[in-house]
PDB file of N, CA and C in Angstrom:
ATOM      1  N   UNK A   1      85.747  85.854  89.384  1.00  0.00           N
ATOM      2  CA  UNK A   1      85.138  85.702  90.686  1.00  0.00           C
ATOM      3  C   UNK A   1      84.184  86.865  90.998  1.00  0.00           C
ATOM      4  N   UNK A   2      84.843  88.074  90.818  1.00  0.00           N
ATOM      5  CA  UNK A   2      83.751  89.204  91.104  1.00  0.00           C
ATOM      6  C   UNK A   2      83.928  90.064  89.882  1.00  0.00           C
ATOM      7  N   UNK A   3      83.693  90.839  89.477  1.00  0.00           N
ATOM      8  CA  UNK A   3      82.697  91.842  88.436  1.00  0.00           C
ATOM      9  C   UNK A   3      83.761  93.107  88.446  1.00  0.00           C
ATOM     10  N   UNK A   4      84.541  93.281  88.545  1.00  0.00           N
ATOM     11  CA  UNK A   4      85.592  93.885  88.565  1.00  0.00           C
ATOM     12  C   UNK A   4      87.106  94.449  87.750  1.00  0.00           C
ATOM     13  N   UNK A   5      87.671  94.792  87.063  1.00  0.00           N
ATOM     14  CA  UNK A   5      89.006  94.781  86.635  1.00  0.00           C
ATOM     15  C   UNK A   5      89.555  94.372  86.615  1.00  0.00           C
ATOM     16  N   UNK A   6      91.027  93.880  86.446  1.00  0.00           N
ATOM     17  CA  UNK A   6      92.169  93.465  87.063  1.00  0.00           C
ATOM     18  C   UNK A   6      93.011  94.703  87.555  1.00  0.00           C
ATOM     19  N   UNK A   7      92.819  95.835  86.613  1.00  0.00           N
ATOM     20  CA  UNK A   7      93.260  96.915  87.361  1.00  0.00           C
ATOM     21  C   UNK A   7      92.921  97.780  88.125  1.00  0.00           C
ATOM     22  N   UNK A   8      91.721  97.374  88.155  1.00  0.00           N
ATOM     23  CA  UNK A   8      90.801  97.862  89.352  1.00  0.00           C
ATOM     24  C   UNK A   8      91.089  97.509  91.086  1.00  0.00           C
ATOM     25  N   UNK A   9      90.931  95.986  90.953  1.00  0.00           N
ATOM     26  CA  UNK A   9      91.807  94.866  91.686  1.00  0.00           C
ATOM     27  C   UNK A   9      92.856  95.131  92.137  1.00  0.00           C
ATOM     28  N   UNK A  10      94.150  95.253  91.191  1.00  0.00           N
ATOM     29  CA  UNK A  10      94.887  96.006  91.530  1.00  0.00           C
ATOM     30  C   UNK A  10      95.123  97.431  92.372  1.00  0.00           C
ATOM     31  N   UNK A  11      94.562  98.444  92.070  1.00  0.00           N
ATOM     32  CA  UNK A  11      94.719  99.316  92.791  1.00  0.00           C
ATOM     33  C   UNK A  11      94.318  99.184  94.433  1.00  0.00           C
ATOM     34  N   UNK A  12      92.875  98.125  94.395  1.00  0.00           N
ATOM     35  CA  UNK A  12      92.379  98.071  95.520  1.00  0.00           C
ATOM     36  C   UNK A  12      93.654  97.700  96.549  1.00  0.00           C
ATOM     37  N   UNK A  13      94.281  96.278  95.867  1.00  0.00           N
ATOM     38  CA  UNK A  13      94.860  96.038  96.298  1.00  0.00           C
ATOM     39  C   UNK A  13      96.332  96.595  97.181  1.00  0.00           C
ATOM     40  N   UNK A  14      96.793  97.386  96.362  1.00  0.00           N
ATOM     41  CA  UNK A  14      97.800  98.660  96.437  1.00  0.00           C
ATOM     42  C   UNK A  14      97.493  98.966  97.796  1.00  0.00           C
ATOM     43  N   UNK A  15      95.738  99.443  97.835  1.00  0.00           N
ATOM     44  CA  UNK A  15      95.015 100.214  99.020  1.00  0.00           C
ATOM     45  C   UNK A  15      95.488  99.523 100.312  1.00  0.00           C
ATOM     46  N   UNK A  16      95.174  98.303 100.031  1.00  0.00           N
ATOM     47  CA  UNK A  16      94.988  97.225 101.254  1.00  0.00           C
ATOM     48  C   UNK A  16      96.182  97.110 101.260  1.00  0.00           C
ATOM     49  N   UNK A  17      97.397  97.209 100.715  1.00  0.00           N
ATOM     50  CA  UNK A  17      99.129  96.883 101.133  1.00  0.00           C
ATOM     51  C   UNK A  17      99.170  98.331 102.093  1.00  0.00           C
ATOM     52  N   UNK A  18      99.026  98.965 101.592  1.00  0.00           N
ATOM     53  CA  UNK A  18      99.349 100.394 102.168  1.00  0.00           C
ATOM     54  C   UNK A  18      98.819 100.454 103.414  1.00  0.00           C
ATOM     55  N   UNK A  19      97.549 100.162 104.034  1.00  0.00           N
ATOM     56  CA  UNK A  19      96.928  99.729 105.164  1.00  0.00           C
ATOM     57  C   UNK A  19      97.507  98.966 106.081  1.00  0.00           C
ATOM     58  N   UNK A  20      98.069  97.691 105.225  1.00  0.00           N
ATOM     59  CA  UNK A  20      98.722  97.107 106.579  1.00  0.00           C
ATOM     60  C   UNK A  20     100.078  97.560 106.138  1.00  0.00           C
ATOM     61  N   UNK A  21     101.213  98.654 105.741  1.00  0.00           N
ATOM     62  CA  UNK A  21     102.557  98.674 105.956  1.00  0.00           C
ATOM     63  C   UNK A  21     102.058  99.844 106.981  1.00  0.00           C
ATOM     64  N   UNK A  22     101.395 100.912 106.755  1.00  0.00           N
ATOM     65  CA  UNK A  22     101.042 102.059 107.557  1.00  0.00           C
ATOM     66  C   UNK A  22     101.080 101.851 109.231  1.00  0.00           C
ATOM     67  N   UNK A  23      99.974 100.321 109.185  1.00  0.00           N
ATOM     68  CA  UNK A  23      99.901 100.039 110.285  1.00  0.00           C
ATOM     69  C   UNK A  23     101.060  99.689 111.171  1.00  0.00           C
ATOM     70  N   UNK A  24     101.541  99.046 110.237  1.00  0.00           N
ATOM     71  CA  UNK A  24     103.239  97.967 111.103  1.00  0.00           C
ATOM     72  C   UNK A  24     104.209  99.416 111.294  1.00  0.00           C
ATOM     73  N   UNK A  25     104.304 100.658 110.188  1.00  0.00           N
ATOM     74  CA  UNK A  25     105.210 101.542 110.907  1.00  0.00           C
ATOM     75  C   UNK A  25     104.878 102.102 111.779  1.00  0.00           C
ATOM     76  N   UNK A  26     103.541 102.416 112.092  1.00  0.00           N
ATOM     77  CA  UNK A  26     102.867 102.995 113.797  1.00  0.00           C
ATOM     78  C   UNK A  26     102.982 102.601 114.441  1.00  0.00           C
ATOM     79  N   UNK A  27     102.717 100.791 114.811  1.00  0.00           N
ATOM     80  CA  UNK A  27     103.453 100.378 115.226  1.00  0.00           C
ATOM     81  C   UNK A  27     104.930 100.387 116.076  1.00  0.00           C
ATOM     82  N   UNK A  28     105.715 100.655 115.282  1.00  0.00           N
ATOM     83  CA  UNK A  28     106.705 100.741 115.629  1.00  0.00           C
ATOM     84  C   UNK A  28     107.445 101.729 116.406  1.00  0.00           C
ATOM     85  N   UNK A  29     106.604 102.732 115.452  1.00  0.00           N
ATOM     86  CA  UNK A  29     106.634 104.197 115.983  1.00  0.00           C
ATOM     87  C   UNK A  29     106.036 104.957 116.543  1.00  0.00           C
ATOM     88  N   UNK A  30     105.018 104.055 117.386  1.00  0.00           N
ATOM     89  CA  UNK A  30     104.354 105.018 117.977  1.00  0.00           C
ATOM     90  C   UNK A  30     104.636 104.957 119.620  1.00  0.00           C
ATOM     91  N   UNK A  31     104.608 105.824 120.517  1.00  0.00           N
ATOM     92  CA  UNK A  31     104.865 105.876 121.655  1.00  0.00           C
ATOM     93  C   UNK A  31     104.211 104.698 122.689  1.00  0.00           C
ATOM     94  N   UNK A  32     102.548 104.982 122.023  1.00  0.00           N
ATOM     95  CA  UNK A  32     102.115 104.126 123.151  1.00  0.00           C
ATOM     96  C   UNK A  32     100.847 103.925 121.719  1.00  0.00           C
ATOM     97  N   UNK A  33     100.818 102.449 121.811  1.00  0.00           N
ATOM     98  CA  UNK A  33      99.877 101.458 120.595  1.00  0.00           C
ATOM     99  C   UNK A  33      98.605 101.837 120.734  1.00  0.00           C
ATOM    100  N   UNK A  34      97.419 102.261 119.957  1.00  0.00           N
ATOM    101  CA  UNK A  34      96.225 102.166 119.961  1.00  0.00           C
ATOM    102  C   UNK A  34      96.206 100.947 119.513  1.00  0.00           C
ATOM    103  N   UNK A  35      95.871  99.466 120.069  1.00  0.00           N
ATOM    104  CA  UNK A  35      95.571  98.165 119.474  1.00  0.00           C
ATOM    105  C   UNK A  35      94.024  98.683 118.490  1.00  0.00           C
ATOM    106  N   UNK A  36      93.221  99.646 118.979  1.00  0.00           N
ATOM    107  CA  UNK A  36      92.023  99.490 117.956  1.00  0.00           C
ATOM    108  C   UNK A  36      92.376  99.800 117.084  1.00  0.00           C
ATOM    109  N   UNK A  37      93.104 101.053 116.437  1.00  0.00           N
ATOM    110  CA  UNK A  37      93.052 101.579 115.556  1.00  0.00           C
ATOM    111  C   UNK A  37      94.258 100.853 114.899  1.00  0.00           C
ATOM    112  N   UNK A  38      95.209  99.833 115.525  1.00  0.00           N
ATOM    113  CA  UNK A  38      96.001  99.332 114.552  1.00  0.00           C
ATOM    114  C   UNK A  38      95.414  98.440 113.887  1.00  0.00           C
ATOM    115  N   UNK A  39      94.836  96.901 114.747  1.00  0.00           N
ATOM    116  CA  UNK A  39      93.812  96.511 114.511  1.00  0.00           C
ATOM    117  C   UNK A  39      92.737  96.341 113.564  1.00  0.00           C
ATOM    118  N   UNK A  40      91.888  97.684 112.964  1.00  0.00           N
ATOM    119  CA  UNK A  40      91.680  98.134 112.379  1.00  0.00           C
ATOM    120  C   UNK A  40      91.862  98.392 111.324  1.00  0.00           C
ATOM    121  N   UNK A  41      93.252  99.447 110.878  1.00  0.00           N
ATOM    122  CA  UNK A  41      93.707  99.397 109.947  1.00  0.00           C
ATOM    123  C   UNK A  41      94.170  97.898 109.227  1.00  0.00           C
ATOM    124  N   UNK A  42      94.758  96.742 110.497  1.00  0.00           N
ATOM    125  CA  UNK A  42      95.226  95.718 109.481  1.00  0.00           C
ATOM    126  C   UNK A  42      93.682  95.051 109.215  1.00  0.00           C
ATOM    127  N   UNK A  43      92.748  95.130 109.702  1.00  0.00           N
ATOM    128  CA  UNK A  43      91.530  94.576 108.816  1.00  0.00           C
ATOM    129  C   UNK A  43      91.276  94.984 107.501  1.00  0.00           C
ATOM    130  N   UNK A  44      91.147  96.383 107.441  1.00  0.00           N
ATOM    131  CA  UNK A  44      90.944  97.048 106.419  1.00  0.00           C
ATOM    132  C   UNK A  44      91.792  96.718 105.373  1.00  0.00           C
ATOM    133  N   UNK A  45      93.061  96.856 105.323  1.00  0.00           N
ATOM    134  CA  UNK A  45      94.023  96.421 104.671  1.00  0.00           C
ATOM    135  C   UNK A  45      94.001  94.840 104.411  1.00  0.00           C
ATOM    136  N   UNK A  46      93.689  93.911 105.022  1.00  0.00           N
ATOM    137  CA  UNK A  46      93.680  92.493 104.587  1.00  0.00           C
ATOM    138  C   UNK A  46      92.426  92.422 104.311  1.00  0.00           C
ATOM    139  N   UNK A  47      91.245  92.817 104.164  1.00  0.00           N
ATOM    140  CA  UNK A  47      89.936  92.886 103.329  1.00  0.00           C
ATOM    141  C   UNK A  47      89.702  93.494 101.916  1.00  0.00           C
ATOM    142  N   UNK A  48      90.658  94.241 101.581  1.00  0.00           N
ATOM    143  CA  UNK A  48      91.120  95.082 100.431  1.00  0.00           C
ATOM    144  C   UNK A  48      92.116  94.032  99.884  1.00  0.00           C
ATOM    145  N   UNK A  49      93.129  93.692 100.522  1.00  0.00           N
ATOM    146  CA  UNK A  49      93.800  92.812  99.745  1.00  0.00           C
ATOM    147  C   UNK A  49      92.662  91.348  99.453  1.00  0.00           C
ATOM    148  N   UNK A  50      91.926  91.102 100.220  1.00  0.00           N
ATOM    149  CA  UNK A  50      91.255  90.136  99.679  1.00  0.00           C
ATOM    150  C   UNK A  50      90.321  90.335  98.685  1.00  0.00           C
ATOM    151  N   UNK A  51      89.497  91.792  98.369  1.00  0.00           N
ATOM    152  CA  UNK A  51      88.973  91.630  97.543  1.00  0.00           C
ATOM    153  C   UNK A  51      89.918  91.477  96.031  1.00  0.00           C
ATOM    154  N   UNK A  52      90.809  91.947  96.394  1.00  0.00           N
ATOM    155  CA  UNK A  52      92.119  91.966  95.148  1.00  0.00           C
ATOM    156  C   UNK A  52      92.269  90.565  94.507  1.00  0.00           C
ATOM    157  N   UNK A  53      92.253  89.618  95.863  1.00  0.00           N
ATOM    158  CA  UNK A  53      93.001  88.448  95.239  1.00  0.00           C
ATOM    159  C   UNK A  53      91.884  87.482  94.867  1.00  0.00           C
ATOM    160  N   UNK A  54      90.603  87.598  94.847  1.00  0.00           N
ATOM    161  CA  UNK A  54      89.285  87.080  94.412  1.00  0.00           C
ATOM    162  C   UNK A  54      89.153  87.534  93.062  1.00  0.00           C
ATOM    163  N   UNK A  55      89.874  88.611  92.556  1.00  0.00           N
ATOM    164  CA  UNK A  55      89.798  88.395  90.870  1.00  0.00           C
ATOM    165  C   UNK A  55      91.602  88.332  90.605  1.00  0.00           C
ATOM    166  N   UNK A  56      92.397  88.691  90.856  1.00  0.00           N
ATOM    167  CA  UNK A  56      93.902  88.008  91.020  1.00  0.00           C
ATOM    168  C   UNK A  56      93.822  86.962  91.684  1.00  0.00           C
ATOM    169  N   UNK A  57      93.432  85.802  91.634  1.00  0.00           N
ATOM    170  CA  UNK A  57      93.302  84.983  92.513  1.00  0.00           C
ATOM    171  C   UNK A  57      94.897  84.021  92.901  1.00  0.00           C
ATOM    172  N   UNK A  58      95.042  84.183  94.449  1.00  0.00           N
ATOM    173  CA  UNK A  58      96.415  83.220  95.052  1.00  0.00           C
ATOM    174  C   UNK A  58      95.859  82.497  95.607  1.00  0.00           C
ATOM    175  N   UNK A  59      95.593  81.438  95.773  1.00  0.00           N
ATOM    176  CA  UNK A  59      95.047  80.700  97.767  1.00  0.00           C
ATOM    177  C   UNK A  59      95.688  81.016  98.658  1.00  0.00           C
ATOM    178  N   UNK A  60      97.246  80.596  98.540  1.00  0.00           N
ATOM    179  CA  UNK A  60      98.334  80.740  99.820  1.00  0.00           C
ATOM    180  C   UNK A  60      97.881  82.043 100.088  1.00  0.00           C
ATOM    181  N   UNK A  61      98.020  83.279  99.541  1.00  0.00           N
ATOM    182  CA  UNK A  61      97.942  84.484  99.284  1.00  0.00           C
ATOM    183  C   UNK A  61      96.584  84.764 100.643  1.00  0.00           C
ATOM    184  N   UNK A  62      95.397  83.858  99.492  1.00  0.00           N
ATOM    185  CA  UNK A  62      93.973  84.691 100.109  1.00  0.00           C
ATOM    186  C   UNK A  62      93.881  83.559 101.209  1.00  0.00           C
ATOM    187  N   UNK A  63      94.338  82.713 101.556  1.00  0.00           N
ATOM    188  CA  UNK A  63      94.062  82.060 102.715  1.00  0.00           C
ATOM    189  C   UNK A  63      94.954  82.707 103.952  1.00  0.00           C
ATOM    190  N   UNK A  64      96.075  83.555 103.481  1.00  0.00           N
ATOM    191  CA  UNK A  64      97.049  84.431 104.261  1.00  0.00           C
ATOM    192  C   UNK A  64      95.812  85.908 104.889  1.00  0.00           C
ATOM    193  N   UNK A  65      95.873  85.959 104.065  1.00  0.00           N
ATOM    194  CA  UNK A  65      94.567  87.276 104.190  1.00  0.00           C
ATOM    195  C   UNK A  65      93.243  86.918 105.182  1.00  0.00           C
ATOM    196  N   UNK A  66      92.464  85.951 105.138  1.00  0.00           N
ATOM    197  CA  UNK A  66      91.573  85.632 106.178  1.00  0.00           C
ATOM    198  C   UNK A  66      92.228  85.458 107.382  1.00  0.00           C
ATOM    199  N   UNK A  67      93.346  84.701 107.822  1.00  0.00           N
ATOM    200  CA  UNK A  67      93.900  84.486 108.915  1.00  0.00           C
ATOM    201  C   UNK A  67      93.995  86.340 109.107  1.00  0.00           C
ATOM    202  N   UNK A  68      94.808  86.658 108.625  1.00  0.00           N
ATOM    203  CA  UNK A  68      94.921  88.312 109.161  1.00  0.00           C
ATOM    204  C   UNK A  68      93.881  88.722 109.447  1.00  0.00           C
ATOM    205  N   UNK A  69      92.832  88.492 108.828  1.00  0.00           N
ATOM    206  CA  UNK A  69      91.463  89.482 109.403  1.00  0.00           C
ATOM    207  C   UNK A  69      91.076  88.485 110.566  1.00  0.00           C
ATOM    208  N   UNK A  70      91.003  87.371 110.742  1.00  0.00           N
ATOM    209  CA  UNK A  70      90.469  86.929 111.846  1.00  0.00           C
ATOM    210  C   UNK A  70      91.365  87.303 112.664  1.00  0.00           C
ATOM    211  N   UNK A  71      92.759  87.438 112.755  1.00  0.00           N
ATOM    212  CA  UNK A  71      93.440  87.829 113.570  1.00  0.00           C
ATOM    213  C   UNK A  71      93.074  89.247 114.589  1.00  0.00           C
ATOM    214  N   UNK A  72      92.838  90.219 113.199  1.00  0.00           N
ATOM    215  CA  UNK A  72      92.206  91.843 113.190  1.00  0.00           C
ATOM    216  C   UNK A  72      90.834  91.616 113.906  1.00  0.00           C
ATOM    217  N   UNK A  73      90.233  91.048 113.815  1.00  0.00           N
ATOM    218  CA  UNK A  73      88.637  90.941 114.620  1.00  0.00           C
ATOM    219  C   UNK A  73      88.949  90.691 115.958  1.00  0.00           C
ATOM    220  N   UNK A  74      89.334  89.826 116.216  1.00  0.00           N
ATOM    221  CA  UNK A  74      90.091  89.355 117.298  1.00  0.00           C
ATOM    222  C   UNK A  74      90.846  90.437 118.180  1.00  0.00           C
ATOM    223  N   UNK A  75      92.023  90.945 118.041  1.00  0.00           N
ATOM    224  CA  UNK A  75      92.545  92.419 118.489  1.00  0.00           C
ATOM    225  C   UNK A  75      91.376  93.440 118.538  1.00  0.00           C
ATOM    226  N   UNK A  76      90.477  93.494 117.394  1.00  0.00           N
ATOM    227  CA  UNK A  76      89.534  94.363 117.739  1.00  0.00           C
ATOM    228  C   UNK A  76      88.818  94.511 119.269  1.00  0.00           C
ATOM    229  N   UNK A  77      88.344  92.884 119.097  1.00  0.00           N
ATOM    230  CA  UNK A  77      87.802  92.473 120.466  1.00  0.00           C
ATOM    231  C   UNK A  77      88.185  92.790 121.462  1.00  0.00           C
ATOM    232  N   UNK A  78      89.137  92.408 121.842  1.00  0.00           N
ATOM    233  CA  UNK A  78      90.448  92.390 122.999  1.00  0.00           C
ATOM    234  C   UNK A  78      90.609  94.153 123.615  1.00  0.00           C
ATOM    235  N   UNK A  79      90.736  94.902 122.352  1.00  0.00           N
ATOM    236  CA  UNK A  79      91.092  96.878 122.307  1.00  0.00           C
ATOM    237  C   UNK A  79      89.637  96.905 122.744  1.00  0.00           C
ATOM    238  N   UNK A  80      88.381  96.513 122.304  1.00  0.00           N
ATOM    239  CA  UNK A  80      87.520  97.041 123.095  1.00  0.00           C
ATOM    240  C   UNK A  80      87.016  96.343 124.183  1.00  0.00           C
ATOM    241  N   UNK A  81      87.042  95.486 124.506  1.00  0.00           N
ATOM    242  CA  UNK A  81      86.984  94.995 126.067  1.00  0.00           C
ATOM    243  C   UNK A  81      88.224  95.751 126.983  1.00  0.00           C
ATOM    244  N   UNK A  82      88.965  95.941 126.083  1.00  0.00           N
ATOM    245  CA  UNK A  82      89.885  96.785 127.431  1.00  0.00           C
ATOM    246  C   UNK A  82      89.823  98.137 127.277  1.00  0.00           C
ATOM    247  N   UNK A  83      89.101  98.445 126.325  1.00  0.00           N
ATOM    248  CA  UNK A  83      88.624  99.802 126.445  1.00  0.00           C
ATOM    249  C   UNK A  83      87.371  99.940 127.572  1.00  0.00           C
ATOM    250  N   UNK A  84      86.560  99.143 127.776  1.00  0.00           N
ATOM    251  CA  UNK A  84      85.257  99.148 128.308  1.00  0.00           C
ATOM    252  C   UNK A  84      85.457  98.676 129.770  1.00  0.00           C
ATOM    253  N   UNK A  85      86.379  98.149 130.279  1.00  0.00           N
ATOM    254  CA  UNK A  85      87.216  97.907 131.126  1.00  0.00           C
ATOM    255  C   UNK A  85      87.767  98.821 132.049  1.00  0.00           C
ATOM    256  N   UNK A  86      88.853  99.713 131.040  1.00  0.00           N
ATOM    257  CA  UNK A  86      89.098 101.023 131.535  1.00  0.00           C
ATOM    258  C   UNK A  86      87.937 102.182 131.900  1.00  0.00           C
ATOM    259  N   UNK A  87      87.068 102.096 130.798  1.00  0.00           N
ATOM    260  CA  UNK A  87      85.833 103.243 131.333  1.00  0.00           C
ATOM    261  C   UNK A  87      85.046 102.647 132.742  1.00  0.00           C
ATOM    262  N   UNK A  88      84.658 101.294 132.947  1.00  0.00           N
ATOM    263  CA  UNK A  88      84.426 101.061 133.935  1.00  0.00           C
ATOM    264  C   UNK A  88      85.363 101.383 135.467  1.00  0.00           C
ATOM    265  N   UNK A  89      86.289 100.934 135.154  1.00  0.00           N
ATOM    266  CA  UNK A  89      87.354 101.500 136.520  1.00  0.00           C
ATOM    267  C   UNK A  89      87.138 102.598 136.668  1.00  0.00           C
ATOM    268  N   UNK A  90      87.425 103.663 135.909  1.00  0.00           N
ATOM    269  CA  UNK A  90      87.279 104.981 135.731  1.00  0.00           C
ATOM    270  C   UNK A  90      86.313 105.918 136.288  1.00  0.00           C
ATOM    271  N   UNK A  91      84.746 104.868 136.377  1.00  0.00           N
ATOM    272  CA  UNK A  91      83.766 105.854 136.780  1.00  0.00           C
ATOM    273  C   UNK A  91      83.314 105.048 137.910  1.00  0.00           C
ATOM    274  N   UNK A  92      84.230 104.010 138.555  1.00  0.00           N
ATOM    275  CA  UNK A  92      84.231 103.438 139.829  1.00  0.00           C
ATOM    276  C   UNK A  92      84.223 103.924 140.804  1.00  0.00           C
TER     277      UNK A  92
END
């Protein structure tokens, strides 16, 4: 599919797991959620895993992976409208 390794792929992939477990333990653990920056990270992490699985190729897998990033765009959205939200009140 792409021009790449398999162990190349692999590692990317590694990258992009690590991205979204990082994210889910901040998550958990964090006092109070930055939705952008979690957000974020799970894009990053399910875009990495997708480039992974375009030469490892799964469907279930990489069709799992687009839903997550549309998911991640989405939250993106949401963290900055309510970021832009808050700065507006703010200088009200």
């Amino acid at each position: 599919m792409i021009a790449i390794s398999p162990e190349t792929a692999n590692f990317i992939g590694f990258a992009g797991s690590f991205c979204i477990v990082a994210a889910f333990i901040y998550a958990n653990r964090a006092k109070q959620l930055d939705k952008l920056f979690y957000n974020l990270a799970n894009l990053l992490g399910a875009a990495l895993l997708t480039v992974s699985l375009l030469v490892n190729y799964n469907l279930p897998t990489l069709v799992l992976e687009i839903v997550w990033i549309c998911i991640s765009v989405y939250g993106i959205v949401v963290a900055l409208r309510e970021r832009a939200a808050m700065r507006k009140e703010a200088s009200a």
